[in-house]
PDB file of N, CA and C in Angstrom:
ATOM      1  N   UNK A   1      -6.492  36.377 -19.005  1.00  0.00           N
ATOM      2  CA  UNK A   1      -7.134  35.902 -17.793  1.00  0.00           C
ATOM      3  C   UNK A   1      -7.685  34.480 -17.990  1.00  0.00           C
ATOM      4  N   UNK A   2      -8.256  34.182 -19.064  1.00  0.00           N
ATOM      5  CA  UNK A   2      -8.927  32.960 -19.312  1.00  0.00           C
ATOM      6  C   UNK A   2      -7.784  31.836 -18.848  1.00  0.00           C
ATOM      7  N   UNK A   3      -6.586  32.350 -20.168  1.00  0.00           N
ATOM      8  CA  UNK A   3      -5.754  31.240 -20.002  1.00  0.00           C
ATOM      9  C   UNK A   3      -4.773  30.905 -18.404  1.00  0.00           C
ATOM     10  N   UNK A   4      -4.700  32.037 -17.365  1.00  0.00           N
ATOM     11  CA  UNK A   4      -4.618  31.561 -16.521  1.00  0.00           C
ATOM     12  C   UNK A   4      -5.721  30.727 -15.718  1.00  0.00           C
ATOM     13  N   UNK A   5      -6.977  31.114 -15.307  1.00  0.00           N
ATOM     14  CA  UNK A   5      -7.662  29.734 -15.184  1.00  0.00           C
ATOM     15  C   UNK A   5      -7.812  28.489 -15.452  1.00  0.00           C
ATOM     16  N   UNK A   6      -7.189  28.255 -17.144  1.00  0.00           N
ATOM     17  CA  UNK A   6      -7.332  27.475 -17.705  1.00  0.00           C
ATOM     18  C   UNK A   6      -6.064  25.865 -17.158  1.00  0.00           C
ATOM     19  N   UNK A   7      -4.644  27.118 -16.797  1.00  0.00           N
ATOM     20  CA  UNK A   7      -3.870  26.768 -16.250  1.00  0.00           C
ATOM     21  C   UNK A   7      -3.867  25.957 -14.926  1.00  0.00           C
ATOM     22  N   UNK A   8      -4.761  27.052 -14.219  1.00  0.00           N
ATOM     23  CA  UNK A   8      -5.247  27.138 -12.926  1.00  0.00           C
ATOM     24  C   UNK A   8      -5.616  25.213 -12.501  1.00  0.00           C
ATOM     25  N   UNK A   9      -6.993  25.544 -13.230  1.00  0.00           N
ATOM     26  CA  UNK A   9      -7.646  24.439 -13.502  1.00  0.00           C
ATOM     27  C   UNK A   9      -7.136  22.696 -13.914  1.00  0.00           C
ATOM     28  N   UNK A  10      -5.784  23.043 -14.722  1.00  0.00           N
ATOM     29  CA  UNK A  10      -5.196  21.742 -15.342  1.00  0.00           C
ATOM     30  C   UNK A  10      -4.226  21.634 -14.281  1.00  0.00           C
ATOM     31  N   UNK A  11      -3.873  22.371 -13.438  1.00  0.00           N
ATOM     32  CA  UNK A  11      -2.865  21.911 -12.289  1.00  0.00           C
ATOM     33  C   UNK A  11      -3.614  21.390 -11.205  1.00  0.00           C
ATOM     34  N   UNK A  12      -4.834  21.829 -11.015  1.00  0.00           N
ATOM     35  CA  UNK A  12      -5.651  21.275 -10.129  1.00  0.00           C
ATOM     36  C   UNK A  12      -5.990  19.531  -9.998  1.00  0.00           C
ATOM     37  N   UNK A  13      -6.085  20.079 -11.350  1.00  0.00           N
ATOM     38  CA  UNK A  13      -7.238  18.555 -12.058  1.00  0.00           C
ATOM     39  C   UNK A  13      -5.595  17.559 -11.766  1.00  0.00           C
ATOM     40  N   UNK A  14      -4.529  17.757 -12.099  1.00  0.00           N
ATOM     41  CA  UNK A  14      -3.197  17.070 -12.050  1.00  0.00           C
ATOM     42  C   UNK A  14      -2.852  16.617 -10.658  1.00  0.00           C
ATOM     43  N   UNK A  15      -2.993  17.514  -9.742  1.00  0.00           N
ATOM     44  CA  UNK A  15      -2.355  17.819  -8.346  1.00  0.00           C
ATOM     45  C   UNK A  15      -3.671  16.623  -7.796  1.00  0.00           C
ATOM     46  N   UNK A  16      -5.194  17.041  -8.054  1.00  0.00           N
ATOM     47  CA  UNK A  16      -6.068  15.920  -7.705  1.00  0.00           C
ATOM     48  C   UNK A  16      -5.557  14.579  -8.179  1.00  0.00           C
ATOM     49  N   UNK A  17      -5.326  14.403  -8.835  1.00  0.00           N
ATOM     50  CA  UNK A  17      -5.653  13.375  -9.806  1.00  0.00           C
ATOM     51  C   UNK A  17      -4.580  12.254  -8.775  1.00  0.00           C
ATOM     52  N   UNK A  18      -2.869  13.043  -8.916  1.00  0.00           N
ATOM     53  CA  UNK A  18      -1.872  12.176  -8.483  1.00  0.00           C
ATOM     54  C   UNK A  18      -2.060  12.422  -7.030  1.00  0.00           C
ATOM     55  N   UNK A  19      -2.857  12.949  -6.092  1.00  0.00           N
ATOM     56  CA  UNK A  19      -2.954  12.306  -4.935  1.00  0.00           C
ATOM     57  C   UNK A  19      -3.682  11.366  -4.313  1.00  0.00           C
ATOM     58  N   UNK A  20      -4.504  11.070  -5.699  1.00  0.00           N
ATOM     59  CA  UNK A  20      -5.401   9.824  -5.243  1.00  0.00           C
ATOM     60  C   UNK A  20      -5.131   8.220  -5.466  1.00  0.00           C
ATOM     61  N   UNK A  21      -3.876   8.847  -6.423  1.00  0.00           N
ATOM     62  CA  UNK A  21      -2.827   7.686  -6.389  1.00  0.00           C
ATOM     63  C   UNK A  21      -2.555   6.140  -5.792  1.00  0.00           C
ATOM     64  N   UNK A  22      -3.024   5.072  -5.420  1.00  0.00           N
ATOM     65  CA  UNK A  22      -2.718   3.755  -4.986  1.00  0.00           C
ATOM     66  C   UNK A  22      -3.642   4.234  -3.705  1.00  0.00           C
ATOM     67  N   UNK A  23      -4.787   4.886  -3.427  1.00  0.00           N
ATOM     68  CA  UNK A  23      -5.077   5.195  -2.400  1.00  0.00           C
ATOM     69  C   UNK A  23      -6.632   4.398  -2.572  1.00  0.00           C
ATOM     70  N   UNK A  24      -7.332   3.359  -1.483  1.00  0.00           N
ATOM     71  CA  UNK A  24      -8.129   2.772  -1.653  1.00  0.00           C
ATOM     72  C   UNK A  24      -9.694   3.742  -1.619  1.00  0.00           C
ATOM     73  N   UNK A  25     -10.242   3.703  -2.057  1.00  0.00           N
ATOM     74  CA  UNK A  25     -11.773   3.948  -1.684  1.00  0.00           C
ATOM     75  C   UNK A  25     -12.059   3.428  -0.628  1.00  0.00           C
ATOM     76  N   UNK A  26     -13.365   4.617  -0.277  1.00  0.00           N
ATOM     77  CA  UNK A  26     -13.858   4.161   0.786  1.00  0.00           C
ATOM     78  C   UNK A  26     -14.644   2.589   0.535  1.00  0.00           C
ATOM     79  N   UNK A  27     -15.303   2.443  -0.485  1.00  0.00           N
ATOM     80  CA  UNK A  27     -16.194   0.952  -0.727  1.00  0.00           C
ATOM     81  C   UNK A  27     -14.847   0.166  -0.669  1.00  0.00           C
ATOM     82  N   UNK A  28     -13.434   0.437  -1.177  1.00  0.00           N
ATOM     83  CA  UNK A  28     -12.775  -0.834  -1.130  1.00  0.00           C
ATOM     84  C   UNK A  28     -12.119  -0.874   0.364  1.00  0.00           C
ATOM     85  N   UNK A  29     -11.927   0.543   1.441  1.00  0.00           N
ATOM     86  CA  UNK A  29     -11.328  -0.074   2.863  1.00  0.00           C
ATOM     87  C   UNK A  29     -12.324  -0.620   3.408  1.00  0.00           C
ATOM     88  N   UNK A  30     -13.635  -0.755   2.923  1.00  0.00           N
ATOM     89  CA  UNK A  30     -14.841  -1.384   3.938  1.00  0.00           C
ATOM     90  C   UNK A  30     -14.254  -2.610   3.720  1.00  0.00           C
ATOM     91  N   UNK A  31     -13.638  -3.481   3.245  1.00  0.00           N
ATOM     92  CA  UNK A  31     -13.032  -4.876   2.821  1.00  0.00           C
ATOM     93  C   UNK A  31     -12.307  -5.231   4.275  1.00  0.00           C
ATOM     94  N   UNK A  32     -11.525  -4.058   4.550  1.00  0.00           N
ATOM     95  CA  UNK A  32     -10.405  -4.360   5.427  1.00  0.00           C
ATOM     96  C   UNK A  32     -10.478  -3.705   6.686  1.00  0.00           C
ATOM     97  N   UNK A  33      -9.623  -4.518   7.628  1.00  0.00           N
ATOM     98  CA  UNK A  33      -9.485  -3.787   9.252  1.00  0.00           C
ATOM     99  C   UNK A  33      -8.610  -4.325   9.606  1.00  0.00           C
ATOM    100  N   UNK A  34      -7.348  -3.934  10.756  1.00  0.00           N
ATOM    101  CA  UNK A  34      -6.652  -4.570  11.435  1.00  0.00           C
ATOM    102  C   UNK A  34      -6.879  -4.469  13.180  1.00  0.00           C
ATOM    103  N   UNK A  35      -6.258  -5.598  13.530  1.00  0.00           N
ATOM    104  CA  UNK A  35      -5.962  -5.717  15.503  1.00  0.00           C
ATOM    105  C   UNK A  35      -4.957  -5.680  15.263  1.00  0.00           C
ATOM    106  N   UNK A  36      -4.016  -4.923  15.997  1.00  0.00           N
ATOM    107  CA  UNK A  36      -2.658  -5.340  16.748  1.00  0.00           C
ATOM    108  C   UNK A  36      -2.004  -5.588  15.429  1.00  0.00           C
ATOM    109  N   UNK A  37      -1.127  -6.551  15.102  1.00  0.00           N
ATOM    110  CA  UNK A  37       0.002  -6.545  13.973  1.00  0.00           C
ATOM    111  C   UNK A  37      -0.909  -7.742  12.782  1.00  0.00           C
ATOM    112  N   UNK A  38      -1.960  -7.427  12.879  1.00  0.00           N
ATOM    113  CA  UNK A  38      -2.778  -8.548  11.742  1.00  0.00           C
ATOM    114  C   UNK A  38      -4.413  -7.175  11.019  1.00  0.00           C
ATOM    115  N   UNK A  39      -3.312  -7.592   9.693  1.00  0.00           N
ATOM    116  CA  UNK A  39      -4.223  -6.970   8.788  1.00  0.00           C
ATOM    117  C   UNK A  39      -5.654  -7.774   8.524  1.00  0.00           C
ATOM    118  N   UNK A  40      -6.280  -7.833   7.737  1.00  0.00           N
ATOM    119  CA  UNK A  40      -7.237  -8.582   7.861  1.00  0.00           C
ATOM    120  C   UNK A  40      -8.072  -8.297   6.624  1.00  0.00           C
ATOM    121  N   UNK A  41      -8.483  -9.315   5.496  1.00  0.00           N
ATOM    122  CA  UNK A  41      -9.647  -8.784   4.504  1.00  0.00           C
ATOM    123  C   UNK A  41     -10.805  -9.508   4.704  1.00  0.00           C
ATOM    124  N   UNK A  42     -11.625  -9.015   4.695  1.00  0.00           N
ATOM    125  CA  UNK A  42     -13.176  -9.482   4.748  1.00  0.00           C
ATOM    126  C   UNK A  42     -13.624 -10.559   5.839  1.00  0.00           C
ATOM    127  N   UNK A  43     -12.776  -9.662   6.920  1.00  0.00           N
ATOM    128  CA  UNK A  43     -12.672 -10.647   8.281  1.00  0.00           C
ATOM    129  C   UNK A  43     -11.446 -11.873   8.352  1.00  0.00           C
ATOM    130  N   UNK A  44     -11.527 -12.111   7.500  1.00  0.00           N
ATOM    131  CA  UNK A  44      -9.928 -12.979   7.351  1.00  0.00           C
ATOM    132  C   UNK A  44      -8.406 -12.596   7.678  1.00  0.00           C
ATOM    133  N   UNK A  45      -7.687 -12.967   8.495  1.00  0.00           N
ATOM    134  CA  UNK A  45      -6.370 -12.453   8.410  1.00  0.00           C
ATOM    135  C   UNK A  45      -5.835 -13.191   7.000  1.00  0.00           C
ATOM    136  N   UNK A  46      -5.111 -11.949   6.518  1.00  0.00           N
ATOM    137  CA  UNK A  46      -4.122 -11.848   5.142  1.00  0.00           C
ATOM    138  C   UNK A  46      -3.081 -11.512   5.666  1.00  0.00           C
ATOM    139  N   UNK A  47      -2.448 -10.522   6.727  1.00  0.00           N
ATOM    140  CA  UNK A  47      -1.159 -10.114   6.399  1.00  0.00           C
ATOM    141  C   UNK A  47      -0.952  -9.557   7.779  1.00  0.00           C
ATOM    142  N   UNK A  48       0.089 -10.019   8.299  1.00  0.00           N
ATOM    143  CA  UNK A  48       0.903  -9.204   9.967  1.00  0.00           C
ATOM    144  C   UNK A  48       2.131  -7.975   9.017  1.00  0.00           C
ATOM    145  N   UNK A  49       2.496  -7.437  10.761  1.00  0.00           N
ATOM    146  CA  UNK A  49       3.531  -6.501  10.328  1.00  0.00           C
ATOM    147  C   UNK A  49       4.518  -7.320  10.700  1.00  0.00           C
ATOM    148  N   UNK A  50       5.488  -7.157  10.299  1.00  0.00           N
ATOM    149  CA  UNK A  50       6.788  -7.673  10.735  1.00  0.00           C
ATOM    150  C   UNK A  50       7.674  -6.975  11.144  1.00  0.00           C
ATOM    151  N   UNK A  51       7.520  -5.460  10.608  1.00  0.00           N
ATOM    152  CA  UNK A  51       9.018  -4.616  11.046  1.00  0.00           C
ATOM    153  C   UNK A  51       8.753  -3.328  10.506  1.00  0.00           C
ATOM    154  N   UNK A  52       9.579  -2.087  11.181  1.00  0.00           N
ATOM    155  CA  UNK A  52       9.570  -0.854  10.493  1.00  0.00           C
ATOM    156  C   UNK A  52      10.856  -0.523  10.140  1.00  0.00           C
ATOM    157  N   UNK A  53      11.402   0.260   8.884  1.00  0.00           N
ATOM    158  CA  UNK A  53      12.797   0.495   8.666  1.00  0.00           C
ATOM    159  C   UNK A  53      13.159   1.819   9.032  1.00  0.00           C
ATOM    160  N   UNK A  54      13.897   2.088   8.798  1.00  0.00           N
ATOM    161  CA  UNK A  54      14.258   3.828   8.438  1.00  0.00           C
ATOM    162  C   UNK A  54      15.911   3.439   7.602  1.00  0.00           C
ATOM    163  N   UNK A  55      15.542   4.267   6.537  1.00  0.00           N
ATOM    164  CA  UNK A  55      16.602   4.303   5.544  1.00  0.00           C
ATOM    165  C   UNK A  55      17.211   5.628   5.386  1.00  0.00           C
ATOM    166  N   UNK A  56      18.244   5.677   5.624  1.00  0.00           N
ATOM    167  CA  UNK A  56      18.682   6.995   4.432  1.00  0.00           C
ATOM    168  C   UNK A  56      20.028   6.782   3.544  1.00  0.00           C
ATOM    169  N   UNK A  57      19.794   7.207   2.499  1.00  0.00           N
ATOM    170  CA  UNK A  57      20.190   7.408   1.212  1.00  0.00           C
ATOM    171  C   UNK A  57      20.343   8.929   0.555  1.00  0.00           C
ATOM    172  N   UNK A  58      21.887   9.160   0.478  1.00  0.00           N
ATOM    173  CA  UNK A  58      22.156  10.179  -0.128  1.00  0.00           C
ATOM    174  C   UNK A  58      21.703  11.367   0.979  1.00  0.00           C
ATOM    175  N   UNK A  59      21.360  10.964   2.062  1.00  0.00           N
ATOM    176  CA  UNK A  59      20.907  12.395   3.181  1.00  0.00           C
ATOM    177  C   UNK A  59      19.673  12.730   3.564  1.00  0.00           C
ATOM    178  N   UNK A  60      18.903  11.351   2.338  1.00  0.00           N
ATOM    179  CA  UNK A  60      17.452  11.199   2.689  1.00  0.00           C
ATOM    180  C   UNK A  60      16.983  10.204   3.243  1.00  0.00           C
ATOM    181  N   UNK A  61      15.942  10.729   4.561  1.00  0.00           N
ATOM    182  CA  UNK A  61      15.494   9.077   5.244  1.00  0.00           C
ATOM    183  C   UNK A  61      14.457   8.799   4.906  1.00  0.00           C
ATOM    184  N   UNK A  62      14.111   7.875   5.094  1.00  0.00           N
ATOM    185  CA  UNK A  62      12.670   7.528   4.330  1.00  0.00           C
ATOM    186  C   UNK A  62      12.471   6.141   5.402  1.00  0.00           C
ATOM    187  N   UNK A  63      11.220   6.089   5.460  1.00  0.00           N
ATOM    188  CA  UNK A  63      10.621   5.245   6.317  1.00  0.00           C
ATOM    189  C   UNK A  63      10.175   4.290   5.521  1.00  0.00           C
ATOM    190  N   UNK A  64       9.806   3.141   5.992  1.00  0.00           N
ATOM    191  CA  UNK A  64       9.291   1.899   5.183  1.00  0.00           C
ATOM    192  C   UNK A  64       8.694   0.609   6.570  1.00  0.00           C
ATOM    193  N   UNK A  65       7.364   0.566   5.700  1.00  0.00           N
ATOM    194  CA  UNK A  65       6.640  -0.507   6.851  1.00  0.00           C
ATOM    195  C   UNK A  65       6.564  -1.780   5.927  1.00  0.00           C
ATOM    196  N   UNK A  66       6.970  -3.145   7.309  1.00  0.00           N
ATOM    197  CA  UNK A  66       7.448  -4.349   6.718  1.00  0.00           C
ATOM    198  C   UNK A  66       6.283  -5.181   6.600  1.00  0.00           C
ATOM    199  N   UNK A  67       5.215  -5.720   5.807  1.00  0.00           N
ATOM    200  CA  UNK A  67       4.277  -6.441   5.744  1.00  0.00           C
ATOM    201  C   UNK A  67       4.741  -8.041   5.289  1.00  0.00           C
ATOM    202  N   UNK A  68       4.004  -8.845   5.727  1.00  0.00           N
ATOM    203  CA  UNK A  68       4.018 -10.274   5.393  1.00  0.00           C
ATOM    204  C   UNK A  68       3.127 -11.388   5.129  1.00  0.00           C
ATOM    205  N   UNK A  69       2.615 -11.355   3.761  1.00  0.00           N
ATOM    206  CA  UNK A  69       1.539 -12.026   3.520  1.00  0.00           C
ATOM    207  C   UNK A  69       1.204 -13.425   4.082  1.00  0.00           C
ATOM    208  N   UNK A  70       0.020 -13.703   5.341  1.00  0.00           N
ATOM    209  CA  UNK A  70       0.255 -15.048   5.592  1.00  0.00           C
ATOM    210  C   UNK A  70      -0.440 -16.450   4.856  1.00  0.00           C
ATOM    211  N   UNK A  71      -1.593 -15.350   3.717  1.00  0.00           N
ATOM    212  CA  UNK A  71      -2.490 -16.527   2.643  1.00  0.00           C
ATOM    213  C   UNK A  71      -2.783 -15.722   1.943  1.00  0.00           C
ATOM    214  N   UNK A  72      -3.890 -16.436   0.547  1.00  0.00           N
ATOM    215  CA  UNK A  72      -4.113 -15.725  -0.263  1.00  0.00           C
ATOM    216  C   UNK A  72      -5.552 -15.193  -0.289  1.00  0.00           C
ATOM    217  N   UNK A  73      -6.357 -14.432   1.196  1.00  0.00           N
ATOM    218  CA  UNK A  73      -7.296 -14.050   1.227  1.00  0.00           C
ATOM    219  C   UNK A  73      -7.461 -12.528  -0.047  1.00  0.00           C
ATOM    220  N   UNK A  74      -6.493 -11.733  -0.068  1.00  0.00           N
ATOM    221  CA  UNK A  74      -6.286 -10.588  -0.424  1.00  0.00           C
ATOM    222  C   UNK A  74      -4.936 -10.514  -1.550  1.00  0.00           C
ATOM    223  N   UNK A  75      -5.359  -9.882  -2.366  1.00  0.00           N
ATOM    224  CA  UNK A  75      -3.757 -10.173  -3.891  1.00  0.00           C
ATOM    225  C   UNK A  75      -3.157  -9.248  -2.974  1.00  0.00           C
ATOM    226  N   UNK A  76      -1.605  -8.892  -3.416  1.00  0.00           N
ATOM    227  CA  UNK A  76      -0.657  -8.524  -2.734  1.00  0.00           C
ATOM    228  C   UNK A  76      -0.734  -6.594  -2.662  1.00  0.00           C
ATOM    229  N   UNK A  77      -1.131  -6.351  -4.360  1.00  0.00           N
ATOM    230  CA  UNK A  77      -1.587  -5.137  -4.650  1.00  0.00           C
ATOM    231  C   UNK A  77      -2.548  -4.609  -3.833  1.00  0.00           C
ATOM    232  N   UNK A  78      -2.897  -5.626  -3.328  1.00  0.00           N
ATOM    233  CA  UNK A  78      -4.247  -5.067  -2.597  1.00  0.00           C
ATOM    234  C   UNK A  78      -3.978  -4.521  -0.762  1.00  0.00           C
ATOM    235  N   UNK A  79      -3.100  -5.360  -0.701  1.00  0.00           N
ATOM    236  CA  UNK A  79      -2.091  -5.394   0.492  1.00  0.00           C
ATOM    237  C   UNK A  79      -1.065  -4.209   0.755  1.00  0.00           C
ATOM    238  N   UNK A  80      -0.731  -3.915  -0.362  1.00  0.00           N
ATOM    239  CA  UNK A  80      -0.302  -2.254  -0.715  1.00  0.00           C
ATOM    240  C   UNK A  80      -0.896  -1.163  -0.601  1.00  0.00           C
ATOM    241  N   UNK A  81      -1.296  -1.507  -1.212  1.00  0.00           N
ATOM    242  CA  UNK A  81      -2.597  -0.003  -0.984  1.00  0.00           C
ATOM    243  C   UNK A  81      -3.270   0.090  -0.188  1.00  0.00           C
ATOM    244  N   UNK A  82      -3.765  -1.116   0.853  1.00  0.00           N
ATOM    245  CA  UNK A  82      -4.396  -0.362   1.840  1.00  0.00           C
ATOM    246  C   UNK A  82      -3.273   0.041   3.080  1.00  0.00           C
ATOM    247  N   UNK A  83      -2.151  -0.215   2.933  1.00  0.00           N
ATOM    248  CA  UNK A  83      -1.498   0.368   3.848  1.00  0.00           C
ATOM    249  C   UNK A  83      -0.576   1.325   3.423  1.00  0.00           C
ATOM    250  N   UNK A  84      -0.600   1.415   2.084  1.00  0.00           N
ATOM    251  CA  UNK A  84      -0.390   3.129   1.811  1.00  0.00           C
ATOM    252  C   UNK A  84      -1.199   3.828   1.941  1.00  0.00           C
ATOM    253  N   UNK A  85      -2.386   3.498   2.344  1.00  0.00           N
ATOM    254  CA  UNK A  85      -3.803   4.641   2.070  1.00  0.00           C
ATOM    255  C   UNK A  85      -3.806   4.860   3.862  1.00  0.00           C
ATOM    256  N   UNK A  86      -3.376   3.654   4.844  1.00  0.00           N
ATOM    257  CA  UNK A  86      -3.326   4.335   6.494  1.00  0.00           C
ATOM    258  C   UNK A  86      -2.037   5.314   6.236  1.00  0.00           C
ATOM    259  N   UNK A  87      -1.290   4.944   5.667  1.00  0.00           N
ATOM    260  CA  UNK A  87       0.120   5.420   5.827  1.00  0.00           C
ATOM    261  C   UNK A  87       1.193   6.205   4.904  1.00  0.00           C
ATOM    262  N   UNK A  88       0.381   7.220   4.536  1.00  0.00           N
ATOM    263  CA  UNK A  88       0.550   7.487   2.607  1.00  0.00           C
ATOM    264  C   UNK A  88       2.446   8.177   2.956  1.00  0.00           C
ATOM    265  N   UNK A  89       2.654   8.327   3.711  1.00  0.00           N
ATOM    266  CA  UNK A  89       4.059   8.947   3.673  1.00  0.00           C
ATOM    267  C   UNK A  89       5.227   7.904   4.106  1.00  0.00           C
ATOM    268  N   UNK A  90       4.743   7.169   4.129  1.00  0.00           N
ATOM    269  CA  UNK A  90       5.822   6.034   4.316  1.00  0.00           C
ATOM    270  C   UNK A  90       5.756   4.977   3.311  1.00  0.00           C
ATOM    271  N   UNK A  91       6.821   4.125   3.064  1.00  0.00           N
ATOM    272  CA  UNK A  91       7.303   2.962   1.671  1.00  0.00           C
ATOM    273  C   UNK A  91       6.505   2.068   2.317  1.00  0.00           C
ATOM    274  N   UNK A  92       6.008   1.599   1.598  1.00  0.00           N
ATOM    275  CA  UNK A  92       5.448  -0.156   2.055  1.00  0.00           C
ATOM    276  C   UNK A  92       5.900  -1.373   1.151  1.00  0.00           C
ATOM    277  N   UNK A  93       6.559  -2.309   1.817  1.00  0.00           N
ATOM    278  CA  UNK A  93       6.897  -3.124   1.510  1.00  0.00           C
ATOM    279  C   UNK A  93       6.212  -4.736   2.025  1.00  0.00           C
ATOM    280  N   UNK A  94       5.502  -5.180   1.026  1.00  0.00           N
ATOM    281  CA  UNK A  94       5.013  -6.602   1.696  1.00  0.00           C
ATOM    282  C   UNK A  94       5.841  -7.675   0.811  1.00  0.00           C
ATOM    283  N   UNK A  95       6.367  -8.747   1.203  1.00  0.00           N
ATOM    284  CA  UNK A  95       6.612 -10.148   1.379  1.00  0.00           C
ATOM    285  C   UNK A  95       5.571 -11.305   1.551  1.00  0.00           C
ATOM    286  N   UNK A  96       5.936 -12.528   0.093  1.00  0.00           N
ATOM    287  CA  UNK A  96       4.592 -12.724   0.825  1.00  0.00           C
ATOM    288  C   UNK A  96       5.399 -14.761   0.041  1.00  0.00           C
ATOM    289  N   UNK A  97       5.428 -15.125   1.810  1.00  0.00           N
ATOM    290  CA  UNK A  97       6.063 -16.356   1.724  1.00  0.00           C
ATOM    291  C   UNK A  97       5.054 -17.288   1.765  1.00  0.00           C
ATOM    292  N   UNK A  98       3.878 -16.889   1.621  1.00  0.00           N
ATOM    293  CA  UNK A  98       2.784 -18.226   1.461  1.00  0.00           C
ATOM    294  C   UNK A  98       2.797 -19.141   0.442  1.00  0.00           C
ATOM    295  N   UNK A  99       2.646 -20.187   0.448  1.00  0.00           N
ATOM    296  CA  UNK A  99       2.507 -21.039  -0.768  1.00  0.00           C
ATOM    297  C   UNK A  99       4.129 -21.448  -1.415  1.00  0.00           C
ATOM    298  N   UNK A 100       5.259 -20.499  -1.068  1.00  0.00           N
ATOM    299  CA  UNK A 100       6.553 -21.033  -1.296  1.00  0.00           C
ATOM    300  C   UNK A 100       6.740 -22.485  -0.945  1.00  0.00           C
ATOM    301  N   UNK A 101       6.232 -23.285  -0.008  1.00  0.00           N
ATOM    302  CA  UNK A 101       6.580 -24.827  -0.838  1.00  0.00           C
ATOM    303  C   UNK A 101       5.680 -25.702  -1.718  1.00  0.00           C
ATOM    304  N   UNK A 102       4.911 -24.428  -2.460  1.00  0.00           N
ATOM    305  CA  UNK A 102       4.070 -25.034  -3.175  1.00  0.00           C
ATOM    306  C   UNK A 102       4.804 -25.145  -4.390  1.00  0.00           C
ATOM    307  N   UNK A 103       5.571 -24.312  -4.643  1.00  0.00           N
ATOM    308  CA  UNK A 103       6.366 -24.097  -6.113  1.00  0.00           C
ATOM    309  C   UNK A 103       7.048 -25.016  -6.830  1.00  0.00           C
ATOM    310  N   UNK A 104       7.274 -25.226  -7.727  1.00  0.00           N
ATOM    311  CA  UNK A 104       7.975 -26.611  -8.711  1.00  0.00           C
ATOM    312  C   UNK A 104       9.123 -25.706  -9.122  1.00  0.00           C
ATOM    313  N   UNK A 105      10.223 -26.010  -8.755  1.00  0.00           N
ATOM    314  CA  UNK A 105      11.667 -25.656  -9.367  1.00  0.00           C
ATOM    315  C   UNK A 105      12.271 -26.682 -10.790  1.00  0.00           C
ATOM    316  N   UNK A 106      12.454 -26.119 -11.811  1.00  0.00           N
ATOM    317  CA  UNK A 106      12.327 -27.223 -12.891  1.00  0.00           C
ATOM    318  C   UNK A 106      13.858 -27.562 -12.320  1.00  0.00           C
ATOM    319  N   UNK A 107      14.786 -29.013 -12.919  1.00  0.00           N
ATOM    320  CA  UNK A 107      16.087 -29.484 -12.668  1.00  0.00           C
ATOM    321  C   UNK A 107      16.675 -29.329 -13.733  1.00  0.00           C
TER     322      UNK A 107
END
């Protein structure tokens, strides 16, 4: 009996553990809010939507929301996760073309 509890218990603690996964805290969504297709950190717009997909592969569809970083109010990781944490069953994908003509291409 023990050792099924024990079991019990380590699948729990597992099953908790990986659903909290890339998922923001509450102290870290107080950072963020969106209007309409503009994400926003700490009152700042960081990031619009651009698009929704639907994929399937092999017989599986899978959804995916298109993000697009427009500065560097918010790191990109950060940009992830809070819209896996509105949207935990769908792919998120952000892009983030800011600062691309800032870059030095060596010759």
């Amino acid at each position: 009996m023990k050792k099924i509890a024990l079991m019990l218990l380590a699948t729990g603690m597992v099953v908790g553990c990986a659903t909290e996964k890339n998922i923001l805290n509450p102290e870290q969504m107080s950072h963020w809010s969106n209007r309409n297709d503009t994400l926003f950190y700490n009152k700042m717009p960081a990031a619009v939507f651009v698009g929704y997909e639907l994929e399937i592969y092999k017989g599986e569809v899978s959804q995916e929301i298109c993000i697009e970083q427009i500065n560097d109010e918010a790191p990109l990781d950060s940009i992830v996760y809070y819209v896996h944490t509105l949207h935990h069953n769908d792919k998120v994908q952000v892009v983030s073309t800011y600062g691309r003509d800032k870059l030095k291409y060596k010759k």
